[in-house]
Protein backbone atom coordinates (compact mmCIF):
# COMPACT_ATOMS: atom_id res chain seq x y z
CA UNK A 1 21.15 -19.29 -21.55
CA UNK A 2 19.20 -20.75 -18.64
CA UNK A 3 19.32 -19.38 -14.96
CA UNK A 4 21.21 -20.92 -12.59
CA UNK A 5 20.24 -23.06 -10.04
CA UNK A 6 21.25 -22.60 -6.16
CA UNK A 7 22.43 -24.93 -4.40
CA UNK A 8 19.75 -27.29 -3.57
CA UNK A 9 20.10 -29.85 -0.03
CA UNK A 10 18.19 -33.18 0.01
CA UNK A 11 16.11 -32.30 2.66
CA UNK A 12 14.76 -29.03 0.59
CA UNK A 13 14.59 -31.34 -2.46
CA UNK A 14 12.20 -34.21 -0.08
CA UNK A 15 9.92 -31.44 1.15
CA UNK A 16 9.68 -30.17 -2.27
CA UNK A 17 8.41 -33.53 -3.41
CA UNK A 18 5.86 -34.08 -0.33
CA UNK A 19 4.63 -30.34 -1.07
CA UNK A 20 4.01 -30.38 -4.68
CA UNK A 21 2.18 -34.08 -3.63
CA UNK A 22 0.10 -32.13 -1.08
CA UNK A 23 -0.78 -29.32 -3.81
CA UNK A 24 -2.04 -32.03 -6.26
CA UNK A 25 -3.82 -33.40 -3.87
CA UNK A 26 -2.09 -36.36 -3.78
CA UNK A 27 -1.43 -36.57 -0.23
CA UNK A 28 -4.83 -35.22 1.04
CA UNK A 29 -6.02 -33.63 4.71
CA UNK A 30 -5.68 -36.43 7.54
CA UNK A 31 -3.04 -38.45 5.46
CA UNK A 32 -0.70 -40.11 7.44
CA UNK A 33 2.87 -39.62 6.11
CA UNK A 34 5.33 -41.61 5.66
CA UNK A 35 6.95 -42.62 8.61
CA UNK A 36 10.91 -41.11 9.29
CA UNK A 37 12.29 -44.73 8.42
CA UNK A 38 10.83 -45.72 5.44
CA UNK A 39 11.64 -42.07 3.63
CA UNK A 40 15.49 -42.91 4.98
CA UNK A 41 15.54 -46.08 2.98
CA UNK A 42 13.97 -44.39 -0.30
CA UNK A 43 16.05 -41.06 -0.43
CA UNK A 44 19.31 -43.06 1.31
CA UNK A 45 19.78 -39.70 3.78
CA UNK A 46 19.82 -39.88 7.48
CA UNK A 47 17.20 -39.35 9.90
CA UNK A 48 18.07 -36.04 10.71
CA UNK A 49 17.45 -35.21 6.84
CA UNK A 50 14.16 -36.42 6.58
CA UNK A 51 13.09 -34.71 9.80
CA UNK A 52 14.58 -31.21 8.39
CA UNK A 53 12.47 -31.60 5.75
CA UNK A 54 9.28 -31.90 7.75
CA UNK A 55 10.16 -29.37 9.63
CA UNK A 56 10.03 -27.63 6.74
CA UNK A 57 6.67 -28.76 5.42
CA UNK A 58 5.41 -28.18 9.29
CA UNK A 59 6.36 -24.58 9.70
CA UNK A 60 5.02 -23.94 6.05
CA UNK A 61 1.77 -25.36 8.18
CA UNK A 62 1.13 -28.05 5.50
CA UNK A 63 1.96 -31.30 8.17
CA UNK A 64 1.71 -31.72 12.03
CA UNK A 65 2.94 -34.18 13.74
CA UNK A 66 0.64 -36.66 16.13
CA UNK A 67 2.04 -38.30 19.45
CA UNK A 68 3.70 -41.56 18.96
CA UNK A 69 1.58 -41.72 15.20
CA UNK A 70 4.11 -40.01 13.18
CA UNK A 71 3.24 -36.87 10.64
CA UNK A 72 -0.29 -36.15 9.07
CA UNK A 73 -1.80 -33.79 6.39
CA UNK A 74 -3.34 -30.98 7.83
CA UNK A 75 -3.79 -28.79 4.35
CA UNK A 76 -6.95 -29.37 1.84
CA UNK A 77 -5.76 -28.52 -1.58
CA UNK A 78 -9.46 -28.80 -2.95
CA UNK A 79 -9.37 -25.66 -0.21
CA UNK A 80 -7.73 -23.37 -1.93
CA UNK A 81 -9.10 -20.43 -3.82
CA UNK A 82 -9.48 -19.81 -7.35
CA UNK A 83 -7.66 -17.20 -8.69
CA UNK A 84 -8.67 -14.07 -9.64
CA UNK A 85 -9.90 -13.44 -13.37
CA UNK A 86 -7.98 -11.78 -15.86
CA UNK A 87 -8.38 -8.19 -16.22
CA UNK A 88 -9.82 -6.32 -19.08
CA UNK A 89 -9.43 -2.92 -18.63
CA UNK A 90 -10.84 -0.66 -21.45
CA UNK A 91 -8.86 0.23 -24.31
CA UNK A 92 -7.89 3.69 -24.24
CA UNK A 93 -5.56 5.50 -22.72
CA UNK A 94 -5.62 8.41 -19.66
CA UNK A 95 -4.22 10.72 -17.83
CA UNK A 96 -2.95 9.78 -14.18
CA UNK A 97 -4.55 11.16 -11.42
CA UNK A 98 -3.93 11.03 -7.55
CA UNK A 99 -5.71 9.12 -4.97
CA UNK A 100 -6.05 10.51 -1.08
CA UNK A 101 -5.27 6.74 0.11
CA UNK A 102 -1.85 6.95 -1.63
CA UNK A 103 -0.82 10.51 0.21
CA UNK A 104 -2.49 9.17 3.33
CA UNK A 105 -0.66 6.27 3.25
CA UNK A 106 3.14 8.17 2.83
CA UNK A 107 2.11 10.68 5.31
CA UNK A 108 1.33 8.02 8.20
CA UNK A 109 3.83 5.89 6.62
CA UNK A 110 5.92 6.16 10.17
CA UNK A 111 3.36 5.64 12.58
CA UNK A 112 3.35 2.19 13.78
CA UNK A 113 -0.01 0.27 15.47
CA UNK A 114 -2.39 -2.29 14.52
CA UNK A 115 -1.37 -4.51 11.65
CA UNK A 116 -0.26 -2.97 8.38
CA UNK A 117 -1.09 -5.39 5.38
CA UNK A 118 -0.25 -2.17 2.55
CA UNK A 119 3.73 -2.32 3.24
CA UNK A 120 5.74 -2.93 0.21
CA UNK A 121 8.51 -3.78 1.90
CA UNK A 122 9.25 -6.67 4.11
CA UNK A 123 8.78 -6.39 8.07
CA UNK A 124 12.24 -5.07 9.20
CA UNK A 125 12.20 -8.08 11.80
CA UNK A 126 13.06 -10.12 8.47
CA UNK A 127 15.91 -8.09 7.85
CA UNK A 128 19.16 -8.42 8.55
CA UNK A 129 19.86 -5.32 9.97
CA UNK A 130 22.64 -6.04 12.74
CA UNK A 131 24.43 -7.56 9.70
CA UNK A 132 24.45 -4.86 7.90
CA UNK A 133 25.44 -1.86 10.32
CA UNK A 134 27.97 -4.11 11.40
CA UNK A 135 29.35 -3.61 7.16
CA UNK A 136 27.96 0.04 7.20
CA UNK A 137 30.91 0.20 10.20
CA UNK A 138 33.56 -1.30 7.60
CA UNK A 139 32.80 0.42 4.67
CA UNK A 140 32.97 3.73 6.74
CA UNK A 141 36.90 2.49 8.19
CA UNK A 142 37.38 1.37 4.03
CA UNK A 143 36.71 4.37 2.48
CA UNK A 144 38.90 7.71 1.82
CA UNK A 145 37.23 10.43 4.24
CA UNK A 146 35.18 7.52 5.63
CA UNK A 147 32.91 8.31 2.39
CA UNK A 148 31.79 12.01 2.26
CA UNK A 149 33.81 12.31 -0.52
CA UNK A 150 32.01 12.20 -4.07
CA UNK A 151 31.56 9.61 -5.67
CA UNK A 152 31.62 8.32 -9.24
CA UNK A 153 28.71 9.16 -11.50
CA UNK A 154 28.36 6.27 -12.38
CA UNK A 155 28.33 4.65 -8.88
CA UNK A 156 30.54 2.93 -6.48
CA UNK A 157 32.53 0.10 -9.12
CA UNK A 158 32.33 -2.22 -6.65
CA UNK A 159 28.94 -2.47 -6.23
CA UNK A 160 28.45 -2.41 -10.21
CA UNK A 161 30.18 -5.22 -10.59
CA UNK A 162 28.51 -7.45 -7.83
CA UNK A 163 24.88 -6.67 -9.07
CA UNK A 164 26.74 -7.54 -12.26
CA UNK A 165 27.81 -10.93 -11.45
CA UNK A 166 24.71 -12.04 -9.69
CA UNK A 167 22.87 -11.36 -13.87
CA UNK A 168 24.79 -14.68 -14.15
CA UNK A 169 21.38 -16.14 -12.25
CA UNK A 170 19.12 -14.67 -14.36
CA UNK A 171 21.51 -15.91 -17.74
CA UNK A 172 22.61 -12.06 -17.70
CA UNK A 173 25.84 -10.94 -19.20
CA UNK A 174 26.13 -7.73 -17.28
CA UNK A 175 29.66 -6.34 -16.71
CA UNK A 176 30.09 -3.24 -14.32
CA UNK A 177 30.47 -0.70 -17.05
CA UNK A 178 26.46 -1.40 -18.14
CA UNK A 179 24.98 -0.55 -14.69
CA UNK A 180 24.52 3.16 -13.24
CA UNK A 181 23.48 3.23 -9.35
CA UNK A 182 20.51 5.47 -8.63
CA UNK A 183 18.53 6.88 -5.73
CA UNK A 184 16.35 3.85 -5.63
CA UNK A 185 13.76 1.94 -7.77
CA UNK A 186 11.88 4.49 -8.40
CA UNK A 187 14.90 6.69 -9.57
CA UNK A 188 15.80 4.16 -11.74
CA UNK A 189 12.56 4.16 -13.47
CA UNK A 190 11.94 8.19 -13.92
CA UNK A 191 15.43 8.17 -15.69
CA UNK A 192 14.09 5.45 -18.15
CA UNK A 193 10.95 7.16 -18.58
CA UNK A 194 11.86 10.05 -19.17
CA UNK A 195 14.93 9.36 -21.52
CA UNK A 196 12.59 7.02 -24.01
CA UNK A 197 9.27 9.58 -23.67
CA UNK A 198 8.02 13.63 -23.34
CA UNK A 199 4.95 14.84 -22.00
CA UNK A 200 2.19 13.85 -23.86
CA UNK A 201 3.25 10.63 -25.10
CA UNK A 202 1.95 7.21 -24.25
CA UNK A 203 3.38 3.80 -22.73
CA UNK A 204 1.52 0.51 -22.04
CA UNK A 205 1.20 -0.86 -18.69
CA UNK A 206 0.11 -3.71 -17.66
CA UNK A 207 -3.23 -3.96 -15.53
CA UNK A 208 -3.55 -3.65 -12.09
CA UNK A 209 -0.60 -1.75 -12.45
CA UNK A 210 1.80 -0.46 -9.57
CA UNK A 211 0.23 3.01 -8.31
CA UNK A 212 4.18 4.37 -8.17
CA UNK A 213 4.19 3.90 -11.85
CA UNK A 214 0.75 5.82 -11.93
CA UNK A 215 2.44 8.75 -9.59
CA UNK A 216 5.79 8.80 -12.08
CA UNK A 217 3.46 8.77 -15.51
CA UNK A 218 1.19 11.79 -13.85
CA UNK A 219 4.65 14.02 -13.36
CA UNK A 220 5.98 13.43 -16.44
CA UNK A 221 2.42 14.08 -18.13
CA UNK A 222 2.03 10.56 -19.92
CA UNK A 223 -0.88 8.69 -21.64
CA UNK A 224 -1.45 5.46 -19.86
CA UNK A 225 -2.27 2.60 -22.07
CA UNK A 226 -3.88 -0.36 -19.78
CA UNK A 227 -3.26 -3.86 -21.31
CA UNK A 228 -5.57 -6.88 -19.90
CA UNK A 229 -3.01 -9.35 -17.71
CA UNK A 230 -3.56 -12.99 -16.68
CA UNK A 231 -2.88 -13.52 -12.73
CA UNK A 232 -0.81 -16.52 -13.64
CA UNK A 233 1.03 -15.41 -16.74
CA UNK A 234 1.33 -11.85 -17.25
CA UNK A 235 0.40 -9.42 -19.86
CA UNK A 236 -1.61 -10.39 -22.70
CA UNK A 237 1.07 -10.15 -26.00
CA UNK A 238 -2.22 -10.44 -28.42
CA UNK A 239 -3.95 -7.52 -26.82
CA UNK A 240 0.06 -5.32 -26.69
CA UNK A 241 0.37 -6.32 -30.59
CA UNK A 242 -3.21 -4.97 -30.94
CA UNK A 243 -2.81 -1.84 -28.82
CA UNK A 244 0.63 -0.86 -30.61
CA UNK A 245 -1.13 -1.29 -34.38
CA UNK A 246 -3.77 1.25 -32.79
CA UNK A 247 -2.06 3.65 -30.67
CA UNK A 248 1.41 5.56 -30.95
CA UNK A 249 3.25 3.60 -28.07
CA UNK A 250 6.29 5.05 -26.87
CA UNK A 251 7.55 3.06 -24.31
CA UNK A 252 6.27 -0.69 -22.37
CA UNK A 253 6.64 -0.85 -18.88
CA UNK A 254 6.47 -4.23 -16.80
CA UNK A 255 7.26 -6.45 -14.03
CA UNK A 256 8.01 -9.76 -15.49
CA UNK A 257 8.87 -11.44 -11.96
CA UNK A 258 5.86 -11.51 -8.97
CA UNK A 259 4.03 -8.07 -10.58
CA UNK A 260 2.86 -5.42 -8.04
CA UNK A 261 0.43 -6.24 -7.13
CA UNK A 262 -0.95 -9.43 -8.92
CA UNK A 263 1.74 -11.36 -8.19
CA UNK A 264 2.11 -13.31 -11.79
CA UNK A 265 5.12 -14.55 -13.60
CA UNK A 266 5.73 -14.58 -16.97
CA UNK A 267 7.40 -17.67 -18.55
CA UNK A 268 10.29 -17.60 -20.19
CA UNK A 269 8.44 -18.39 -23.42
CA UNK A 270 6.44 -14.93 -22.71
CA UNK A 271 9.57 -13.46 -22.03
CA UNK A 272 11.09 -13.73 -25.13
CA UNK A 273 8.15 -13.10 -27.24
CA UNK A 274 7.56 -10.04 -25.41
CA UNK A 275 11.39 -9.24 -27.06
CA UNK A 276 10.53 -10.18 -30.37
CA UNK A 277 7.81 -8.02 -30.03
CA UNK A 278 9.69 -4.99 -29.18
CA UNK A 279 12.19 -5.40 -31.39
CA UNK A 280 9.60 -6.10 -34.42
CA UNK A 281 8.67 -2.46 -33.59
CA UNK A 282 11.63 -0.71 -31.99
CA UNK A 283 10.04 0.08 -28.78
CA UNK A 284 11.48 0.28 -25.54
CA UNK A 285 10.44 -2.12 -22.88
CA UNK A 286 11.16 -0.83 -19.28
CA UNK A 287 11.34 -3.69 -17.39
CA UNK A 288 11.24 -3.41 -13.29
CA UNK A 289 12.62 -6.51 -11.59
CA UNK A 290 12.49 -5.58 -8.08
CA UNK A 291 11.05 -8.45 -6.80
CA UNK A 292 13.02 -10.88 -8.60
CA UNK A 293 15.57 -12.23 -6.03
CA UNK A 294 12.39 -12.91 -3.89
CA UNK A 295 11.30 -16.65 -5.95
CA UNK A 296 10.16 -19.90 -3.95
CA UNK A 297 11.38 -21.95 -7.08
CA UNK A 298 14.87 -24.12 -6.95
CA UNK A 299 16.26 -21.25 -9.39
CA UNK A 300 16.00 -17.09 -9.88
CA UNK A 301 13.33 -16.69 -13.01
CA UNK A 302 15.18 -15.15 -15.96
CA UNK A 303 14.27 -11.43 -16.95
CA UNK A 304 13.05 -9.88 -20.42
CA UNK A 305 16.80 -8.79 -20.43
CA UNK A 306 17.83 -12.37 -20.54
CA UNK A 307 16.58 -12.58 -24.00
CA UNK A 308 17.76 -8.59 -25.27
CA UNK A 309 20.53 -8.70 -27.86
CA UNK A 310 19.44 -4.94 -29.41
CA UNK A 311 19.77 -2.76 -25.77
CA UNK A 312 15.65 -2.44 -26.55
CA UNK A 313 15.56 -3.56 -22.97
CA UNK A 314 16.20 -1.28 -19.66
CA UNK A 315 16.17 -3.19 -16.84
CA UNK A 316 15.71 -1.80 -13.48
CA UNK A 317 15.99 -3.00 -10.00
CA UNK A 318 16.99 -2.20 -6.00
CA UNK A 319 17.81 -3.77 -2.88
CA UNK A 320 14.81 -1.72 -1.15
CA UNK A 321 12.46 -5.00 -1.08
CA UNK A 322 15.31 -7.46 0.27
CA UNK A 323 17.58 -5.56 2.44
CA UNK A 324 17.34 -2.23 2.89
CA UNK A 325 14.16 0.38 1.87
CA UNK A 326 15.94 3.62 4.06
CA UNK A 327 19.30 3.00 2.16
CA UNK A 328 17.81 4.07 -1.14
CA UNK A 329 20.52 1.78 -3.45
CA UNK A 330 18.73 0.90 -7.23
CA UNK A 331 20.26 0.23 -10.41
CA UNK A 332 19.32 0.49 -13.99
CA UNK A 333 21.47 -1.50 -16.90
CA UNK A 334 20.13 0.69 -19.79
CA UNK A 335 21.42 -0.97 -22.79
CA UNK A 336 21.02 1.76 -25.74
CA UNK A 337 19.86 4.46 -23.47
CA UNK A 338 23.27 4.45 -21.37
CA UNK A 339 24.12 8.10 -22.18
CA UNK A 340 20.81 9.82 -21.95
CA UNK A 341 20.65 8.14 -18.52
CA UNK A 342 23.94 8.98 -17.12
CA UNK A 343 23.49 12.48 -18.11
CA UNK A 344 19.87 12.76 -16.58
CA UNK A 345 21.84 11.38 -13.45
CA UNK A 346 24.36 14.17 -13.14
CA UNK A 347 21.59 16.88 -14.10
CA UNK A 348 18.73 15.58 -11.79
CA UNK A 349 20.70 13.91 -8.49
CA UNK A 350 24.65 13.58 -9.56
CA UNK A 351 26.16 11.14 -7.60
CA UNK A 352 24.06 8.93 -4.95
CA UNK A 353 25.57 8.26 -1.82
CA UNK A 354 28.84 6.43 -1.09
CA UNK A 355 28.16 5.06 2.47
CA UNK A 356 25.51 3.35 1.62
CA UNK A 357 26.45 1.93 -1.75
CA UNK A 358 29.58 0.69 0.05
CA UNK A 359 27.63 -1.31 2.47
CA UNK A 360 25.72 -3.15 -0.14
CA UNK A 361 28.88 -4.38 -2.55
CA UNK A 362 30.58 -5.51 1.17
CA UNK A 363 27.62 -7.31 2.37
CA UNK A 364 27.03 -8.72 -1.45
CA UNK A 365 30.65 -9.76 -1.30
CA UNK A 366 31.26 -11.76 1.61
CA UNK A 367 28.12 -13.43 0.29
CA UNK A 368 25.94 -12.69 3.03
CA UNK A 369 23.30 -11.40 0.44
CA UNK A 370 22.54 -14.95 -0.45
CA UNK A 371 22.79 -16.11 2.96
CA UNK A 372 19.96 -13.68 3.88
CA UNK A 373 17.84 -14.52 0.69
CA UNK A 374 17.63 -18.27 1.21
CA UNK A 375 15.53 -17.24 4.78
CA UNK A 376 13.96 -14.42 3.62
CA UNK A 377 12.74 -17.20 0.85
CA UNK A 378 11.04 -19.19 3.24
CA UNK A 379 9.73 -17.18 5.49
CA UNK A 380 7.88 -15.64 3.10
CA UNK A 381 6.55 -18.64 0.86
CA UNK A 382 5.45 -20.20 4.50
CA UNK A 383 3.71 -16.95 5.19
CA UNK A 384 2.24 -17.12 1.67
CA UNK A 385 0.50 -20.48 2.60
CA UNK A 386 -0.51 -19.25 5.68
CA UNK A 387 -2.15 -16.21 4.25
CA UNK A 388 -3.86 -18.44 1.78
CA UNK A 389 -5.05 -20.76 4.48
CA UNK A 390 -6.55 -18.36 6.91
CA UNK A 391 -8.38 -16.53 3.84
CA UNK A 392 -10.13 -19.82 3.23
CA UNK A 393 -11.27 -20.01 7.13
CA UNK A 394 -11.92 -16.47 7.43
CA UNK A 395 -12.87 -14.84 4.26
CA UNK A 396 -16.28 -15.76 2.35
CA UNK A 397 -16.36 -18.57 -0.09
CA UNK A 398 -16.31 -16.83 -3.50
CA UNK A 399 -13.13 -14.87 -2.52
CA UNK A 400 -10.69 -15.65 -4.83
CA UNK A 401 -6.97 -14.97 -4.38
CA UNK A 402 -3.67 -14.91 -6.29
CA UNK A 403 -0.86 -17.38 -6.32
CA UNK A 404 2.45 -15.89 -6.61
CA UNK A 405 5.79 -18.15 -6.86
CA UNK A 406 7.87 -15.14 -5.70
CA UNK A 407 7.63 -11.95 -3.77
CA UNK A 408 5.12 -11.04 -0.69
CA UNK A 409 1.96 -9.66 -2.25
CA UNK A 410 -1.44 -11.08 -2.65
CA UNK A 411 -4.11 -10.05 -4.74
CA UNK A 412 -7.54 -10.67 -3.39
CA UNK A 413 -10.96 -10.48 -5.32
CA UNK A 414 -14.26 -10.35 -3.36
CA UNK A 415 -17.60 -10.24 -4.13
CA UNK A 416 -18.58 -7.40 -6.88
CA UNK A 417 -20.65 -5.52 -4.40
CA UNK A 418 -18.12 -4.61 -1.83
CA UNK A 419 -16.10 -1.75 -2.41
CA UNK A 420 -12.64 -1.79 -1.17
CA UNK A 421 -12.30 1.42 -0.23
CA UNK A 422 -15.61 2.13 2.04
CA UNK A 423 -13.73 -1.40 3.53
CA UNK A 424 -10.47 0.03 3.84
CA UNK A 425 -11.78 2.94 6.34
CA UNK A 426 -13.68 0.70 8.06
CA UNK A 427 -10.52 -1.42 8.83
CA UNK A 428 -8.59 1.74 10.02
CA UNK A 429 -11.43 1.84 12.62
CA UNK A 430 -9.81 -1.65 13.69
CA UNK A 431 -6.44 -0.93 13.19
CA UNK A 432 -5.91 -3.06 10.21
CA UNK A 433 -4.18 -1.50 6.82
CA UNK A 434 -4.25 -2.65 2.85
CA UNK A 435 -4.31 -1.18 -0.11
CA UNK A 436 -7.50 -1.15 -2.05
CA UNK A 437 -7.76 -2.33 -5.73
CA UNK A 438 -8.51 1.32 -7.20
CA UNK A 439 -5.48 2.86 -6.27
CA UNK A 440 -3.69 0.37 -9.21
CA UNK A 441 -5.39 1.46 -12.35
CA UNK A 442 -6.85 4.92 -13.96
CA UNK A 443 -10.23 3.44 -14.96
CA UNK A 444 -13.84 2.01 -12.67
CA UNK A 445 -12.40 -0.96 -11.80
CA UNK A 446 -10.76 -3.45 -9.31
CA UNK A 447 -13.51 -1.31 -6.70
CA UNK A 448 -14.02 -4.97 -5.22
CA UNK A 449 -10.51 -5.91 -5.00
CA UNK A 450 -7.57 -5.28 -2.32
CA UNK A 451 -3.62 -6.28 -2.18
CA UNK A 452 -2.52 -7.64 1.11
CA UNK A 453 1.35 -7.76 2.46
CA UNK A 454 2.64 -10.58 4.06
CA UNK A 455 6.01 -9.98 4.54
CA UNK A 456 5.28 -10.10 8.01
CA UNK A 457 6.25 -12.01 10.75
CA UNK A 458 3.09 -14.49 11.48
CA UNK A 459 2.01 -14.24 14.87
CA UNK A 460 -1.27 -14.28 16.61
CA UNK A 461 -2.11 -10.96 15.74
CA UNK A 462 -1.72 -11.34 12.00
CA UNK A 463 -4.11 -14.55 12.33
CA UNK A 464 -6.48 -12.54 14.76
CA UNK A 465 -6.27 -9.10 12.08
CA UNK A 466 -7.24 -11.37 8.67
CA UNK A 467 -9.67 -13.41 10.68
CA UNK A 468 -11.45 -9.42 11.92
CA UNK A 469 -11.00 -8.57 8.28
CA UNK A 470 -12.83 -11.55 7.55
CA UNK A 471 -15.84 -10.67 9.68
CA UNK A 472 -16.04 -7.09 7.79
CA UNK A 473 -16.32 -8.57 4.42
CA UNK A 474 -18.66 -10.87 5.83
CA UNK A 475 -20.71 -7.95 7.24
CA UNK A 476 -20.21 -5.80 4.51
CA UNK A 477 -23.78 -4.73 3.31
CA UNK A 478 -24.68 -4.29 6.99
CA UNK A 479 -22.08 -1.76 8.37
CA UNK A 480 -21.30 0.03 5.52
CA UNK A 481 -23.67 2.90 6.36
C-alpha cells in the first residue's frame, strides 16, 4: 500500500515544475522566466496563482524578480556540491565510548548566544507554541483532576489512536491498541533495545550513526557493528547480508527517513528488502522515524514498517523534532515485542505524563498538526537551499555536502586535512556551534567532516555565521596552532 498524498494546490504543483527545471539545469542562472500571462494561459489558473508560486520559488531564493522585466534565475545548478562519499567504516565491531563535545554540548545546552548550527531540534521561533499552550489550557479544563491523576500504562487512548491514524500516510495499519507512549524518542528506543538484546551482544548501525544511539548502546554494554551507508540511499543491504553471515547480530537499528545526520532516504525498494532481509534471518530491525513527518516531497515516505507483516519491525518515533522537544511525548508500535515493552514501561518509568500527552491528541485532532507541518515544510526546504547556496559562496570548492529531501540536517565533508574538532573550538571562539563528524561513529573517521542545523530562522546573522565559518576552513592550516 502506497503513502498518501496531501493535498497538493496548483500553485505548489507550478513551482514544483519551475524548481525541478531549475535543478536540471534547465532553466539556468540569468534566465528570464516566463512572464505571469503566458503561465496563466498554460496551467488555466489566475494570476494570483502563478504569482503564489513564485513567491514560492523566490523565498526558496531560486528566482528574483527585475523592475518592469518580469522574474529571472538567480540559482546555478552546475553550483551545487557533490555529495559526500559513501562511508566505509571498518568491519568490526566496538564498544561505545563518550566524547567531551557531547557532555559539553547538554551541559550548555541552555545558554543562548552566537549561532548554534548543533541543535537537533527546530528553532522554537518555528514552532507553534502559542497554539499549543492555548490546547495545553483545554486539555487541563478536559481532564479529571485537570490531569495529575495517573494515567494508563499504556498511554493516553486518545493520543494512540491519532498517531495511529496518521500510519495511514505512511500505508500503516496501526490501530491504538499497537502503540505504547513513552518519555520521548529516546525512551522509545532503550525499551526496544533492551527488550531484543543483553549486555554484550551486538546490533548493526548504520554509519555516521546518531551519537544518542552511541550513548544508549554504551549503557546497555553493546557491540556496535558499523555498516558502510550511501548519502543518497541508505545502508548498504550487501555489506548487512555480509556482516550478519559473519557476526552474531542481535538487533538492526536505522533511520530509514532523512538519517541523523546524513540526511539519506531509503527507497521504498530498499525498504522492503531491508524486510526480507530480516525476516530471512529473524532479526529485529529497530527502526527510528523521527524525522519522518519533516519530507519536502508531495507525499510522507513510507517506513520499513510499511512493508512488516511478521512484528520483526519496532518502529519508533516523537513529536520532539516537530512540535514540542520539552514535552517529552514518543511512541513505539512494537509489533512482537508488545509485552516485553509494556512491562519495561511500568518497571523503568510507569506511566508518562497526562498533561502533556493530552495536548498533543487535541492539537493532532483539530488538525492543527498538519496545519503546522505544511510551514514547518517549507521553511525548512527554503532554508535547505539557502544553506546549500551560501556553502558554495563561502566554503572552499572541494566541500562537498549532503542533499536531504526531508528533515533539517546537513552533512558536510571538507578537505581530509582539517579536523573538525580543532575547528569546532575555534568556532566557539566566534560564537558559532556544530557538531563535528567524530562524535557519530566509534572508529578514526569522519575527523574532516561536521553536521550543520538549519532549522533556523535565516537572517543576516545565519548568512554572516556560515560565511565566518567559511573563512576558518579557508584558514585552516594557518590558525590552527
Amino acid at each position: 500500500m502506497k503513502s498518501i498524498p496531501t493535498k497538493s494546490y496548483k500553485y505548489i504543483e507550478i513551482a514544483n515544475s519551475i524548481e525541478q527545471q531549475i535543478y536540471d539545469g534547465v532553466l539556468k542562472l540569468g534566465d528570464k522566466l516566463p512572464s505571469l500571462r503566458v503561465l496563466q494561459q498554460e496551467y488555466g489558473v489566475s494570476i494570483s496563482t502563478v504569482l503564489q508560486a513564485y513567491y514560492q520559488l523566490e523565498a526558496k531564493s531560486l528566482i528574483e524578480p527585475k523592475a518592469k522585466s518580469g522574474y529571472f534565475v538567480i540559482f546555478c545548478s552546475a553550483d551545487i556540491p557533490k555529495s559526500p562519499v559513501k562511508s566505509s567504516p571498518d568491519q568490526s565491531s566496538v564498544k561505545s565510548s563518550s566524547t567531551e563535545i557531547i557532555v559539553d554540548f547538554f551541559q550548555n545546552l541552555s545558554i543562548e548566544k552566537g549561532v548554534d548550527f548543533s541543535l537537533g531540534v527546530p528553532s522554537k521561533e518555528l514552532l507553534p507554541i502559542a497554539k499549543l499552550n492555548k490546547v495545553l489550557h483545554d486539555a487541563i479544563i478536559s481532564l479529571p483532576l485537570g490531569g495529575s491523576a495517573q494515567g494508563d500504562i499504556l498511554g493516553r487512548e486518545n493520543l494512540r489512536r491519532q498517531i495511529a491514524r496518521r500510519s495511514i500516510l505512511w500505508g500503516g495499519k496501526l490501530t491504538e491498541n499497537d502503540l505504547i507512549i513513552t518519555s520521548g524518542c529516546t525512551s522509545a528506543l532503550s525499551f526496544s533495545l533492551m527488550t531484543v538484546t543483553k549486555p554484550g551482544d551486538t546490533i548493526a548501525v548504520e554509519s555516521p550513526v546518531y551519537f544518542g544511539l552511541l550513548q544508549l548502546a554504551k549503557t546497555l554494554g553493546l557491540r556496535v557493528l558499523e555498516l558502510p551507508t550511501d548519502p543518497l540511499t541508505g545502508i548498504d543491504l550487501n555489506a548487512l547480508e555480509k556482516a550478519i553471515d559473519n557476526n552474531d547480530i542481535k538487533a538492526i537499528a536505522i533511520i530509514s527517513n532523512f538519517n541523523n545526520p546524513m540526511g539519506n532516504t531509503m527507497s521504498d525498494d530498499g525498504k522492503k528488502a531491508l524486510v526480507k532481509i530480516i525476516q530471512k534471518h529473524n532479526i529485529p530491525l529497530i527502526e527510528d522515524d523521527i524525522y519522518g513527518d519533516i519530507y519536502y516531497g508531495e507525499s510522507r515516505p513510507n517506513t520499513c514498517k510499511t512493508y512488516d507483516d511478521t512484528g520483526l519491525v519496532i518502529l519508533c518515533g516523537s513529536f520532539s523534532k516537530t512540535l514540542a522537544c520539552g514535552y517529552r511525548v514518543g511512541w513505539v508500535a512494537p509489533g512482537n515485542y508488545f509485552d516485553e515493552i509494556v512491562k519495561l514501561k511500568l518497571y523503568l518509568s510507569s506511566t508518562t505524563a497526562t498533561i502533556t500527552e493530552e495536548t498533543l491528541a487535541l492539537f493532532l485532532e483539530k488538525g492543527r498538526y498538519d496545519h503546522h507541518l505544511r510551514k514547518l515544510r517549507h521553511t525548512l526546504h527554503t532554508n535547505s537551499l539557502k544553506f546549500l547556496k551560501a556553502i558554495v559562496a563561502y566554503f572552499p570548492k572541494d566541500t562537498r555536502v549532503s542533499k536531504p529531501k526531508g528533515g533539517f540536517l546537513l552533512w558536510v565533508e571538507l578537505a581530509s586535512t582539517i579536523d573538525t574538532e580543532v575547528l569546532y573550538k575555534l568556532a566557539e571562539c566566534e560564537e558559532i556551534r556544530f557538531f563535528p563528524g567524530k562524535i557519530f561513529t566509534l572508529q578514526d573517521q569522519y575527523n574532516n567532516c561536521l553536521r550543520l542545523s538549519y532549522g533556523l530562522v535565516w537572517n543576516e546573522e545565519i548568512d554572516n555565521a556560515l560565511y565566518r565559518l567559511g573563512i576558518l576552513i579557508k584558514n585552516y592550516e594557518q590558525i590552527k596552532n
